[in-house]
C-alpha atoms as a PDB file:
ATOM      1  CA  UNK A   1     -34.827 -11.760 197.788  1.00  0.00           C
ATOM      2  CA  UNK A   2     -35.928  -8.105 196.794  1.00  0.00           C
ATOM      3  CA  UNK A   3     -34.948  -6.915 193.530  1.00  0.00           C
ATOM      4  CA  UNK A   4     -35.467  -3.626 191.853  1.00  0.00           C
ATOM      5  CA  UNK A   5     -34.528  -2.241 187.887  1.00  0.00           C
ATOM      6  CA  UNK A   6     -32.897   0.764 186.747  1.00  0.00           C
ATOM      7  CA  UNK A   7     -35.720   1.944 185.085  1.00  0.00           C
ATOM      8  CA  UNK A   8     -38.565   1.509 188.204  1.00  0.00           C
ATOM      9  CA  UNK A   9     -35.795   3.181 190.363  1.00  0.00           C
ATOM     10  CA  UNK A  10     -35.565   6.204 187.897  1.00  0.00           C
ATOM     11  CA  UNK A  11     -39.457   6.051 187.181  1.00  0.00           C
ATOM     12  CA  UNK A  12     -39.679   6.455 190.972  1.00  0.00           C
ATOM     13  CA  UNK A  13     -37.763   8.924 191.463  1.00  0.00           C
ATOM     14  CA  UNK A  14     -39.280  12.169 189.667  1.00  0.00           C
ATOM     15  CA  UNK A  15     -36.738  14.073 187.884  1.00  0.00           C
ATOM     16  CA  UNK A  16     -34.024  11.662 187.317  1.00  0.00           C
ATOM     17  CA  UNK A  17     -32.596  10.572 184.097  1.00  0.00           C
ATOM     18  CA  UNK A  18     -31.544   6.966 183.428  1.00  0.00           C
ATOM     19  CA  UNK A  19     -28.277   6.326 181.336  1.00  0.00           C
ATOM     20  CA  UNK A  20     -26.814   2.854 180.092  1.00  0.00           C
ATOM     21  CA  UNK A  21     -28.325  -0.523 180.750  1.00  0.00           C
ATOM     22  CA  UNK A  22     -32.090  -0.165 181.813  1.00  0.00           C
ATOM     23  CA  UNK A  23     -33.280  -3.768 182.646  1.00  0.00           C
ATOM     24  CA  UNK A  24     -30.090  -4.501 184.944  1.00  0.00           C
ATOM     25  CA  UNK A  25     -31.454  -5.233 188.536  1.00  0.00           C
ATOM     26  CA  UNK A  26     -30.110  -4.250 191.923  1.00  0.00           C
ATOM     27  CA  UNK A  27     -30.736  -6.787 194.783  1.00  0.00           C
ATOM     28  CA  UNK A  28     -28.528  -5.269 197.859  1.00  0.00           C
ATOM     29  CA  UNK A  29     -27.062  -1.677 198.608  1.00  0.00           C
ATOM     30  CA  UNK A  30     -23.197  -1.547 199.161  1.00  0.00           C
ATOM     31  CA  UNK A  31     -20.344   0.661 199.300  1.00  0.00           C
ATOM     32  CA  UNK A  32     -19.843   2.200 196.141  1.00  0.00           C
ATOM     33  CA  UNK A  33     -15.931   1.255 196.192  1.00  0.00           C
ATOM     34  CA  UNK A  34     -15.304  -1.903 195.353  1.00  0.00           C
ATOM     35  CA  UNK A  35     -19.134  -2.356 195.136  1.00  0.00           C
ATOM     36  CA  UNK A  36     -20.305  -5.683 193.972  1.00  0.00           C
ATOM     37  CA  UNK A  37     -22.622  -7.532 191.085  1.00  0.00           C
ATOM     38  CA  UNK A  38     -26.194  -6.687 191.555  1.00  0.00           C
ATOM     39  CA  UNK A  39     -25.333  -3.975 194.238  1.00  0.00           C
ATOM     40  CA  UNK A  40     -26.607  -0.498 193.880  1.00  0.00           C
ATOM     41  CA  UNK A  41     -24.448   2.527 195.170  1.00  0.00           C
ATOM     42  CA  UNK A  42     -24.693   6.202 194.942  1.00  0.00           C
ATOM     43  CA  UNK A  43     -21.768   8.484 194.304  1.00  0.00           C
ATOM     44  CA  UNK A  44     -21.729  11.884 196.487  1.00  0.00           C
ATOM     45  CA  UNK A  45     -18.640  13.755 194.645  1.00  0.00           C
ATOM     46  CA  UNK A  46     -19.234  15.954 191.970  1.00  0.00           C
ATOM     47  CA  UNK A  47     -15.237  16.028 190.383  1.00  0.00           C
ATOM     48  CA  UNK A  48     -13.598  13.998 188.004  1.00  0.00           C
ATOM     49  CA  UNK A  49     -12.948  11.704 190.539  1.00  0.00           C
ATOM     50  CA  UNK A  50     -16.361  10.645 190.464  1.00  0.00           C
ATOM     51  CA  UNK A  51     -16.042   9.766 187.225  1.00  0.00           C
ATOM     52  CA  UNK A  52     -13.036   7.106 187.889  1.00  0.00           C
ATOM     53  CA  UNK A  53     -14.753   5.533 190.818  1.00  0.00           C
ATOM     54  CA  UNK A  54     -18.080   5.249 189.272  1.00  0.00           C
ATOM     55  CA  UNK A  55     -16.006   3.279 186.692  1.00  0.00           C
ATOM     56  CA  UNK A  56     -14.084   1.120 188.697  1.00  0.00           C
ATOM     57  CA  UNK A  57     -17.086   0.288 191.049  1.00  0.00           C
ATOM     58  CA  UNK A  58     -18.464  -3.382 190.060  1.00  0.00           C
ATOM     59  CA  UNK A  59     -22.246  -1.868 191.171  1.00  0.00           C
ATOM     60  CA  UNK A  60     -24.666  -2.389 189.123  1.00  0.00           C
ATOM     61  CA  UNK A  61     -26.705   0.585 189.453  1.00  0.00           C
ATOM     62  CA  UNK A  62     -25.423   4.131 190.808  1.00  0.00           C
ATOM     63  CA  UNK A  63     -26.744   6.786 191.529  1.00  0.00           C
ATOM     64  CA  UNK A  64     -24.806  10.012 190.377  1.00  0.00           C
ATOM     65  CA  UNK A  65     -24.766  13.655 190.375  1.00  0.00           C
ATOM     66  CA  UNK A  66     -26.383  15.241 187.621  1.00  0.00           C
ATOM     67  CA  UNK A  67     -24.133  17.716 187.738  1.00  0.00           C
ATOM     68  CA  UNK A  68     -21.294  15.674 185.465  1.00  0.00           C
ATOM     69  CA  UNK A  69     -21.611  15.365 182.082  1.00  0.00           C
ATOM     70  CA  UNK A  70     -21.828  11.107 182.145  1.00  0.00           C
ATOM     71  CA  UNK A  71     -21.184   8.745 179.582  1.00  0.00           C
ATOM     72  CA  UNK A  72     -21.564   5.402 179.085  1.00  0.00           C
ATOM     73  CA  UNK A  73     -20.261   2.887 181.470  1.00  0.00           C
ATOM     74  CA  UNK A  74     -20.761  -0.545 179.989  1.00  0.00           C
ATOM     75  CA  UNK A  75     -22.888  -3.324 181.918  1.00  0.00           C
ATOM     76  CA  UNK A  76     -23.867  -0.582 183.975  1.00  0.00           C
ATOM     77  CA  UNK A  77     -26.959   1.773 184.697  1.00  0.00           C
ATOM     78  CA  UNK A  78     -26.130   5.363 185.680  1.00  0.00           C
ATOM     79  CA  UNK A  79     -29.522   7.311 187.745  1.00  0.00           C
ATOM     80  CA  UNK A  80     -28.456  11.015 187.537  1.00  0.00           C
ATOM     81  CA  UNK A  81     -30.088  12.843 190.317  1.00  0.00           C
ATOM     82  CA  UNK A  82     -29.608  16.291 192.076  1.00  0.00           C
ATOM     83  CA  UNK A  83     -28.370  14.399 195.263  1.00  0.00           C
ATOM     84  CA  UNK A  84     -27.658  11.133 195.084  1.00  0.00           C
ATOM     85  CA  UNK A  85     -27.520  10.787 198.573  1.00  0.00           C
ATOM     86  CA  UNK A  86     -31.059  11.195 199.308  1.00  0.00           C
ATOM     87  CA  UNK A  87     -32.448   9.254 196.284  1.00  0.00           C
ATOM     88  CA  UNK A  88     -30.223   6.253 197.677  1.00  0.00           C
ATOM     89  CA  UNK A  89     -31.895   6.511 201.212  1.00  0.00           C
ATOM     90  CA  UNK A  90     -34.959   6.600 199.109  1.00  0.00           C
ATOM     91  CA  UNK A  91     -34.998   3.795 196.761  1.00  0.00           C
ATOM     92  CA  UNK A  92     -33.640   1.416 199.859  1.00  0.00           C
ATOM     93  CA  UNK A  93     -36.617   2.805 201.718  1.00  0.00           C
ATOM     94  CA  UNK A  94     -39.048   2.224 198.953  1.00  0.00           C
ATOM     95  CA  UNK A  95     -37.526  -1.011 197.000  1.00  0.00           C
ATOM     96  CA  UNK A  96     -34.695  -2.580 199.331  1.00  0.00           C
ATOM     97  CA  UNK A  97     -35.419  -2.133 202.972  1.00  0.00           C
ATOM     98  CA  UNK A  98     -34.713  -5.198 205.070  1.00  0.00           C
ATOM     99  CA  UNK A  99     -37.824  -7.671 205.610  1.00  0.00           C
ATOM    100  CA  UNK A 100     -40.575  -5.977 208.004  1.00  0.00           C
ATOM    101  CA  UNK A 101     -39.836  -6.645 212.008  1.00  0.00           C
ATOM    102  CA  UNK A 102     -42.375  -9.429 213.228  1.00  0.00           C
ATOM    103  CA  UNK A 103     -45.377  -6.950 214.845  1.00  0.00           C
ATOM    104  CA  UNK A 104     -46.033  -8.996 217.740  1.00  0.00           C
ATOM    105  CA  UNK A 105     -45.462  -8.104 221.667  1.00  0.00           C
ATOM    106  CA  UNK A 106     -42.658 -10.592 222.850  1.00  0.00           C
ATOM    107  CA  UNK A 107     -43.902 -13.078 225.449  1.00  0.00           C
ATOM    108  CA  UNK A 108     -41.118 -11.327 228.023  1.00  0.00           C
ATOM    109  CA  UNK A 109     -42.297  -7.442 227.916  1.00  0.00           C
ATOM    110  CA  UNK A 110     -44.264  -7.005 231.072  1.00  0.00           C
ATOM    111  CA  UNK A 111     -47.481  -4.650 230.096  1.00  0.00           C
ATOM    112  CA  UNK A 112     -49.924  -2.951 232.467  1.00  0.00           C
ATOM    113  CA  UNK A 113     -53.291  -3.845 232.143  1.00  0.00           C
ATOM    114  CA  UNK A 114     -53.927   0.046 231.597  1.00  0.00           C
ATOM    115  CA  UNK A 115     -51.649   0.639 228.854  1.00  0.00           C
ATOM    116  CA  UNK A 116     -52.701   1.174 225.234  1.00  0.00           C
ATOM    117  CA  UNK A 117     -50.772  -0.430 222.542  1.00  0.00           C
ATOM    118  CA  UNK A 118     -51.726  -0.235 218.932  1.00  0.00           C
ATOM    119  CA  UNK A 119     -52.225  -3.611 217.057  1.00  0.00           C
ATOM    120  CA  UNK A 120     -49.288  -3.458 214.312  1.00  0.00           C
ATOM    121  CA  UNK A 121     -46.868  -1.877 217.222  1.00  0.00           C
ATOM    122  CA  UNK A 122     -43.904  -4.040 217.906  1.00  0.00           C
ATOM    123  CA  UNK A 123     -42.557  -4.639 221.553  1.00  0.00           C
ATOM    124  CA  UNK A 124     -39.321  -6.179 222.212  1.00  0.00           C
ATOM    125  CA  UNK A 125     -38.118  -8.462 224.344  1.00  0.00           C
ATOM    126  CA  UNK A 126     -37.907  -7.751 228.436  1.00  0.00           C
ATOM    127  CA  UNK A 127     -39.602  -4.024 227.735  1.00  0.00           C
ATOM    128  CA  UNK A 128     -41.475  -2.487 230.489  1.00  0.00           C
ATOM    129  CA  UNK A 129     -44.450  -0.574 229.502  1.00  0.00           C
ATOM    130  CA  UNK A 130     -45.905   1.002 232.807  1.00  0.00           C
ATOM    131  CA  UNK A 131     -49.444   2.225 233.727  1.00  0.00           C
ATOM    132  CA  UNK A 132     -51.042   4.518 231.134  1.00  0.00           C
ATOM    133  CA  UNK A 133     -48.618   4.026 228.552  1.00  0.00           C
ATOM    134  CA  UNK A 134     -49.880   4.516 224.820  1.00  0.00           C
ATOM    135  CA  UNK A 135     -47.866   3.398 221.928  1.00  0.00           C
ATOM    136  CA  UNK A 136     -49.231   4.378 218.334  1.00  0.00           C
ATOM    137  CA  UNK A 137     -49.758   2.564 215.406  1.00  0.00           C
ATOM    138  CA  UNK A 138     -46.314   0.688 213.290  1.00  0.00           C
ATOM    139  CA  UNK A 139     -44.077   2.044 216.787  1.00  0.00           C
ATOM    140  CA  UNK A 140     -41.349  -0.386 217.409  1.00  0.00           C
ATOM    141  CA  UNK A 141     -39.838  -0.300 220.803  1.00  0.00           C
ATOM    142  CA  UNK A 142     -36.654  -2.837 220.796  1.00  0.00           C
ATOM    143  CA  UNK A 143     -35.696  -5.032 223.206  1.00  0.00           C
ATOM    144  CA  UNK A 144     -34.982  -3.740 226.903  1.00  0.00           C
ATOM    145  CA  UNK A 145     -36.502  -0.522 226.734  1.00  0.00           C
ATOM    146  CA  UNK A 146     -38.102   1.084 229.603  1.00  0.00           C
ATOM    147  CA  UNK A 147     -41.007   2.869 229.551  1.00  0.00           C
ATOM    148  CA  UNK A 148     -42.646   4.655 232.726  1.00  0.00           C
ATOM    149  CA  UNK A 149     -45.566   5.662 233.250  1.00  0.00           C
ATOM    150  CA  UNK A 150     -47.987   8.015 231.627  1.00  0.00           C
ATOM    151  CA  UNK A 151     -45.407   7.822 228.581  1.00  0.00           C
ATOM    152  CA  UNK A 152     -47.588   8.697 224.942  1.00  0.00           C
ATOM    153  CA  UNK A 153     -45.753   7.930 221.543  1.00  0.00           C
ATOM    154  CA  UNK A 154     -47.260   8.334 218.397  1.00  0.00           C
ATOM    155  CA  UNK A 155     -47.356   6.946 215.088  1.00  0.00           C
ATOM    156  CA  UNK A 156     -43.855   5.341 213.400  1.00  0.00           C
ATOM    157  CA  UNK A 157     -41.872   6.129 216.269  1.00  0.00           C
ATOM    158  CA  UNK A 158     -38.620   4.027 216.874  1.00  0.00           C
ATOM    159  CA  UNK A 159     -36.794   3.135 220.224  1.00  0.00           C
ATOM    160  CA  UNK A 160     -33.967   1.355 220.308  1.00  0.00           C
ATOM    161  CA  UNK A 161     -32.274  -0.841 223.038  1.00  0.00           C
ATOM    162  CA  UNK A 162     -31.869   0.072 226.745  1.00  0.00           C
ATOM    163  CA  UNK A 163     -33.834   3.641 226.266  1.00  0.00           C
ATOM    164  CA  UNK A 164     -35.797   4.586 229.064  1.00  0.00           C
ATOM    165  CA  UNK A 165     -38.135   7.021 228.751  1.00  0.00           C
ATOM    166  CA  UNK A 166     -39.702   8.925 231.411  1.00  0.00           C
ATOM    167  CA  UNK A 167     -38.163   8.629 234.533  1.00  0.00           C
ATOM    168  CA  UNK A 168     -37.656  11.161 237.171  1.00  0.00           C
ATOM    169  CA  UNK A 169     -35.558  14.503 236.575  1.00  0.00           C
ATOM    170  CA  UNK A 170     -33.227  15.744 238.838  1.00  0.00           C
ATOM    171  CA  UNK A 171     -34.671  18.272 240.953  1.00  0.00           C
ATOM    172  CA  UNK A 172     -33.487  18.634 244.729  1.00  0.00           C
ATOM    173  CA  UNK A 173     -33.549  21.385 247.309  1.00  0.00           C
ATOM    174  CA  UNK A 174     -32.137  21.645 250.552  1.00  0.00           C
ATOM    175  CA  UNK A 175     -34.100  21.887 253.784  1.00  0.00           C
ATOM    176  CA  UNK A 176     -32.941  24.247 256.262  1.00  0.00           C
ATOM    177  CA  UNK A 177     -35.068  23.125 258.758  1.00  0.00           C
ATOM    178  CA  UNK A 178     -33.828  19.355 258.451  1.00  0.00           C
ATOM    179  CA  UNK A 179     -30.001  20.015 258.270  1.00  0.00           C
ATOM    180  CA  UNK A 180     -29.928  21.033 254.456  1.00  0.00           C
ATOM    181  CA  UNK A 181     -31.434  17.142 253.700  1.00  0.00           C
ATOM    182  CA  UNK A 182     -31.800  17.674 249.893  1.00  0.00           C
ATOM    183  CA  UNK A 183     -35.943  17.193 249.230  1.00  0.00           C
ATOM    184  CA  UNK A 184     -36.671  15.779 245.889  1.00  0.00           C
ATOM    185  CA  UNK A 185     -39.062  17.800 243.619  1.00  0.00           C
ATOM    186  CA  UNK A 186     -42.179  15.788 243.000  1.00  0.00           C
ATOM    187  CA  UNK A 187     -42.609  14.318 239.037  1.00  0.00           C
ATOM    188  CA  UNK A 188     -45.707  14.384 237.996  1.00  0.00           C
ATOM    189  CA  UNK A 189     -46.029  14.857 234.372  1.00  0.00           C
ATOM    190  CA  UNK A 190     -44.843  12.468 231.575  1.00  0.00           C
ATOM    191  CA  UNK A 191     -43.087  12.044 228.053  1.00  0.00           C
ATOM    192  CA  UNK A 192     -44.710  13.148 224.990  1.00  0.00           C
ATOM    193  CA  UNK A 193     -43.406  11.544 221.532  1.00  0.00           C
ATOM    194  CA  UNK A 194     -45.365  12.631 218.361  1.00  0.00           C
ATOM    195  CA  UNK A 195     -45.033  10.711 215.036  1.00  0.00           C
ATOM    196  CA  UNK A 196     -42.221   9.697 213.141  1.00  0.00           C
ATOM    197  CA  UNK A 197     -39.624  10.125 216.038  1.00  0.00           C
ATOM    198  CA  UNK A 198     -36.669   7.881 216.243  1.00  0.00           C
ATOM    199  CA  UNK A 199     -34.590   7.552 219.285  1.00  0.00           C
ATOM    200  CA  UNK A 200     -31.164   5.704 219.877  1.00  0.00           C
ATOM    201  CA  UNK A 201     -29.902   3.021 222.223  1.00  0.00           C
ATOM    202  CA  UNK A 202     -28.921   3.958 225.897  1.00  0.00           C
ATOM    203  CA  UNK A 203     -30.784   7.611 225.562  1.00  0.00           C
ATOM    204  CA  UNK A 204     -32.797   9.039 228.921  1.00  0.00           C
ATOM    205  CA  UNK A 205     -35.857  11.164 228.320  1.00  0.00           C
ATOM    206  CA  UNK A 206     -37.084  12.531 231.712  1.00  0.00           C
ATOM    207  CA  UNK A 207     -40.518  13.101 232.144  1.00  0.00           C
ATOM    208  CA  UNK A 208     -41.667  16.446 233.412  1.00  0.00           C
ATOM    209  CA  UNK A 209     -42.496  17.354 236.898  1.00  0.00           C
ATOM    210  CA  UNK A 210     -45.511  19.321 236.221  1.00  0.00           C
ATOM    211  CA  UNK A 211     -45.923  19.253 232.461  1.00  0.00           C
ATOM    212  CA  UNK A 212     -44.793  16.744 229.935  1.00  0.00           C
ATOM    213  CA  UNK A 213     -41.476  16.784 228.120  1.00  0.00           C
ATOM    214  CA  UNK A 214     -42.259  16.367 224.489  1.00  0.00           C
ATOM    215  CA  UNK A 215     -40.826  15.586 221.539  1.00  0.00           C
ATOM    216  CA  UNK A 216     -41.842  16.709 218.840  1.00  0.00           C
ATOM    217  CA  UNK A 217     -42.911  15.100 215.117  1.00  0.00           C
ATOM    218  CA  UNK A 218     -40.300  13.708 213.319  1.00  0.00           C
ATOM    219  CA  UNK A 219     -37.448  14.391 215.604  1.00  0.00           C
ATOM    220  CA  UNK A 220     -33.967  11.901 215.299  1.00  0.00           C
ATOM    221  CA  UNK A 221     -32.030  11.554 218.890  1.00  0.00           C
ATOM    222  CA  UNK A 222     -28.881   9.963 218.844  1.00  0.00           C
ATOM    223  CA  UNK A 223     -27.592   7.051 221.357  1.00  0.00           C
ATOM    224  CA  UNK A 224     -26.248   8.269 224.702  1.00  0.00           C
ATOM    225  CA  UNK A 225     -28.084  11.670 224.547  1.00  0.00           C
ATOM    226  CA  UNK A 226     -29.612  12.776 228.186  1.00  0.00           C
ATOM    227  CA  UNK A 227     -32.876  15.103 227.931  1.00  0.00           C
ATOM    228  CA  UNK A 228     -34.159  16.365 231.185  1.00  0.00           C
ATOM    229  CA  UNK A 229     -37.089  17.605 232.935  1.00  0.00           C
ATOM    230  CA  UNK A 230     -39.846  19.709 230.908  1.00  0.00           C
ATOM    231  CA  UNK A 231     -38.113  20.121 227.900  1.00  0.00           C
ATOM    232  CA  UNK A 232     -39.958  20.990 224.933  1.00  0.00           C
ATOM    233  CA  UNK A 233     -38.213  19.701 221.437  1.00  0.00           C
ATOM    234  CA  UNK A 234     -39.573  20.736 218.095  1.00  0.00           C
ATOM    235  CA  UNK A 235     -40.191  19.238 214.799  1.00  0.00           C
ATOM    236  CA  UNK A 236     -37.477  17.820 212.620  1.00  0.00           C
ATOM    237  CA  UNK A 237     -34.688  18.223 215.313  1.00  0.00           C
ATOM    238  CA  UNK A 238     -31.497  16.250 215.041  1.00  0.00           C
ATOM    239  CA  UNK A 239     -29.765  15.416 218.433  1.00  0.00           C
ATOM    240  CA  UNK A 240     -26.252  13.956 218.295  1.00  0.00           C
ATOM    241  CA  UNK A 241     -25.001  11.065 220.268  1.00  0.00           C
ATOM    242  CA  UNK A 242     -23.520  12.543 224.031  1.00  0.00           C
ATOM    243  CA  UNK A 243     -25.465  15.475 223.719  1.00  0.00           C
ATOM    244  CA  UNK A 244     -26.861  16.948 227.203  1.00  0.00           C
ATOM    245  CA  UNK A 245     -29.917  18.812 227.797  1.00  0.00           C
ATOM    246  CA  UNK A 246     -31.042  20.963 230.527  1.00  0.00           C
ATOM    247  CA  UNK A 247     -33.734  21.058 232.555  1.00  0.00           C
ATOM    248  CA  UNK A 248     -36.813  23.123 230.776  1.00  0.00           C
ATOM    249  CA  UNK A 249     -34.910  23.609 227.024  1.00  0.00           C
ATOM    250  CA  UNK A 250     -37.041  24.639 224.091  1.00  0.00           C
ATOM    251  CA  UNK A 251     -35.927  23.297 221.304  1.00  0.00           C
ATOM    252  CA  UNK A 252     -37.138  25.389 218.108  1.00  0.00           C
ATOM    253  CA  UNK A 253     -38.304  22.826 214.351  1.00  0.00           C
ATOM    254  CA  UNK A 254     -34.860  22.082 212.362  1.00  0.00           C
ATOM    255  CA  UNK A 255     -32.228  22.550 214.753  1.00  0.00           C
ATOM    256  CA  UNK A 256     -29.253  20.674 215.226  1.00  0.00           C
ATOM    257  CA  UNK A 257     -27.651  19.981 217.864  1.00  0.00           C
ATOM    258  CA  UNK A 258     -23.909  18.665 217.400  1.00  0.00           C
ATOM    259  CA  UNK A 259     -22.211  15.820 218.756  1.00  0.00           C
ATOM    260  CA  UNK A 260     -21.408  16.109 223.389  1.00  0.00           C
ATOM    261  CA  UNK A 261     -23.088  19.379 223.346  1.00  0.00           C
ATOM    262  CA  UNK A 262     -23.873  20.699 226.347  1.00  0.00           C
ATOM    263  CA  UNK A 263     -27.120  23.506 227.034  1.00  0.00           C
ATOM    264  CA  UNK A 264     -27.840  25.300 230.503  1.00  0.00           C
ATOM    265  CA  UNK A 265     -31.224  24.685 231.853  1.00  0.00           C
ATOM    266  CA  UNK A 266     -34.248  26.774 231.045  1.00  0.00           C
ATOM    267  CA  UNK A 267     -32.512  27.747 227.445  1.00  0.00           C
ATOM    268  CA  UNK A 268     -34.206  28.577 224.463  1.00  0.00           C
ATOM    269  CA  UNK A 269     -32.975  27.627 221.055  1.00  0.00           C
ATOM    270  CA  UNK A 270     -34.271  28.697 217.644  1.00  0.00           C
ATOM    271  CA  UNK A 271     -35.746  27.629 214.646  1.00  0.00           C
ATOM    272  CA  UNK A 272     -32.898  26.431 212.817  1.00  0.00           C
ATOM    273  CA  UNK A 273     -30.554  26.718 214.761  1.00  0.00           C
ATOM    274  CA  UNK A 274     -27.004  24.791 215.251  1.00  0.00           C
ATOM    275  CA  UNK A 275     -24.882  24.124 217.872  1.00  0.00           C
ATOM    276  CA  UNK A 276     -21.597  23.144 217.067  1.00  0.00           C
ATOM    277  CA  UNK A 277     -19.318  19.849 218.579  1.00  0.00           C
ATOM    278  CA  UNK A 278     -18.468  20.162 221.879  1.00  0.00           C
ATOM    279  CA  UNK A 279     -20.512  23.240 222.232  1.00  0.00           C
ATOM    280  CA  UNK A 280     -21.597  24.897 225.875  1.00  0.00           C
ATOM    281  CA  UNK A 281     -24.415  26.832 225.711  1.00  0.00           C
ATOM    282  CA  UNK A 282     -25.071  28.855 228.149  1.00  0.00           C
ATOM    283  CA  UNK A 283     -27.201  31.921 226.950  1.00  0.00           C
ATOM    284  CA  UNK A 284     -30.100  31.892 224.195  1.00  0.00           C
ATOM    285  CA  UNK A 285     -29.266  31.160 220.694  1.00  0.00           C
ATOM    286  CA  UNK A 286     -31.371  32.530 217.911  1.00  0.00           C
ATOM    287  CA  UNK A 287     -33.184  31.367 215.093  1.00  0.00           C
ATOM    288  CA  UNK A 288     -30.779  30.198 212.533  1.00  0.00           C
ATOM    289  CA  UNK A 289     -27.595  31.058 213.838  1.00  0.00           C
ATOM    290  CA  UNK A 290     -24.863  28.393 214.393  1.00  0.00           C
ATOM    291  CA  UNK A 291     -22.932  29.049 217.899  1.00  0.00           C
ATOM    292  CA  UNK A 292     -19.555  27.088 218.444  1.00  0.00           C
ATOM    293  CA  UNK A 293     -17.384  26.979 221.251  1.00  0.00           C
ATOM    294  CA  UNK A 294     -16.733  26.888 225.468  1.00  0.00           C
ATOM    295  CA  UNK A 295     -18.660  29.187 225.967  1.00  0.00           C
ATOM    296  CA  UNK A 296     -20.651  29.049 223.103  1.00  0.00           C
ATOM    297  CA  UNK A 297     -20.283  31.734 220.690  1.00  0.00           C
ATOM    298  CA  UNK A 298     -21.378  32.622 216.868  1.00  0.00           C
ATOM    299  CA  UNK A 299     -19.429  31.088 214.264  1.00  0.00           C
END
């Protein structure tokens, strides 16, 4: 079982001051309320009702704003931190993650002989991995993924369950001279992922039909989020679960795109930007500007 002190927690975490019991260990994260012996919790509020629930919790170890003049608690070791938050998802990361996935390819993912799969990259069970596939070092691609081909993914990149990843777009055209029979636009590009990307369960990345869709380094997408044909998604992006994309989107580094948002085809959105719930966009939204609304509009 992992275990971690007070003390290593706060020497870890630079900037942090450690008040009450130092030695007291933390073997699982919980719910600060009712919390648990041996649990470690953080507290987000910054009123006096932090104080009471920090005191009724039976954690061992939380993590508390810094911002509250503390006292105290016995049996207890208080970390004071500027957001506890983010110093929880750090010291689970760091002291209390859950035991390493087995890096092995499982005996049911079918592979092509051409594709290029890093040594400590993990495969899942009944994944397809088509021709000219590359999957980067520490990648973990669940089970039931689907992966066509000339797919590239980088370094630490997750993919969860039933994800596929580079299939056709949707791109038809009638033919006048064949009784308006809708011609399909030929694919011929593929699906970039850079590092540190995570993507949810049941999410469709289309490849591009001349040049790659890509998505770029260190980019979280949702479950259930469609992106289309040739889009082009930043850095740090955060894409919420029902979200869907247009054909030939650029996505500018830190935007944020709500939850069953909805953006036109061939739209551009800035650095920074957000797009509320619910949102339609259907014109260009600027760098750091936050649009809401059907039609989408500033807030």
């Amino acid at each position: 079982m992992k275990s971690v002190t007070a003390v290593k927690m706060s020497e870890f975490l630079r900037g942090s001051s450690l008040l009450g019991v130092q030695d007291v260990l933390a073997v699982k994260p919980c719910s600060l309320t009712p919390g648990e012996n041996g649990g470690l919790s953080f507290c987000k509020y910054e009123t006096g009702d932090a104080v009471s629930q920090v005191t009724e919790s039976k954690s061992s170890i939380i993590l508390c704003s810094n911002k509250i003049l503390w006292s105290v608690i016995p049996g207890k070791a208080l970390l004071l931190v500027d957001d506890p938050r983010l110093a929880f998802i750090k010291i689970i990361s760091e002291f209390l993650s859950e035991e390493d996935i087995l890096r092995e390819i499982h005996p049911t993912a079918i592979i092509h002989p051409t594709a290029i799969i890093h040594p400590t990259a993990c495969i899942g069970a009944y994944c397809t991995v088509a021709e000219n596939c590359q999957i980067g070092a520490n990648s973990i691609i669940y089970p039931n993924v689907t992966l066509y081909k000339n797919t590239k993914i980088g370094k630490n990149v997750t993919i969860h369950s039933g994800t596929v990843i580079g299939a056709d777009g949707f791109a038809f055209y009638p033919d006048p001279d064949n009784g308006n029979c809708l011609m399909k636009f030929p694919h011929m590009g593929g699906v970039v992922i850079e590092d540190d990307v995570e993507i949810g369960s049941n999410t469709s990345v289309d490849r591009g039909a001349l040049d790659n869709t890509v998505i770029g380094k260190g980019t979280k997408i949702d479950n259930l989020v469609h992106v289309a044909h040739n889009i082009h998604i930043g850095e740090r992006c955060r894409i919420i679960c029902h979200s869907a994309l247009g054909g030939s989107i650029t996505i500018g580094d830190d935007a944020y795109i709500g939850i069953a948002a909805s953006i036109k085809n061939q739209k551009k959105i800035g650095k920074g930007a957000l797009i509320g719930m619910g949102a339609v966009v259907t014109k260009d939204v600027e760098s750091n500007t936050v649009v809401i609304g059907n039609p989408a509009h500033p807030k």
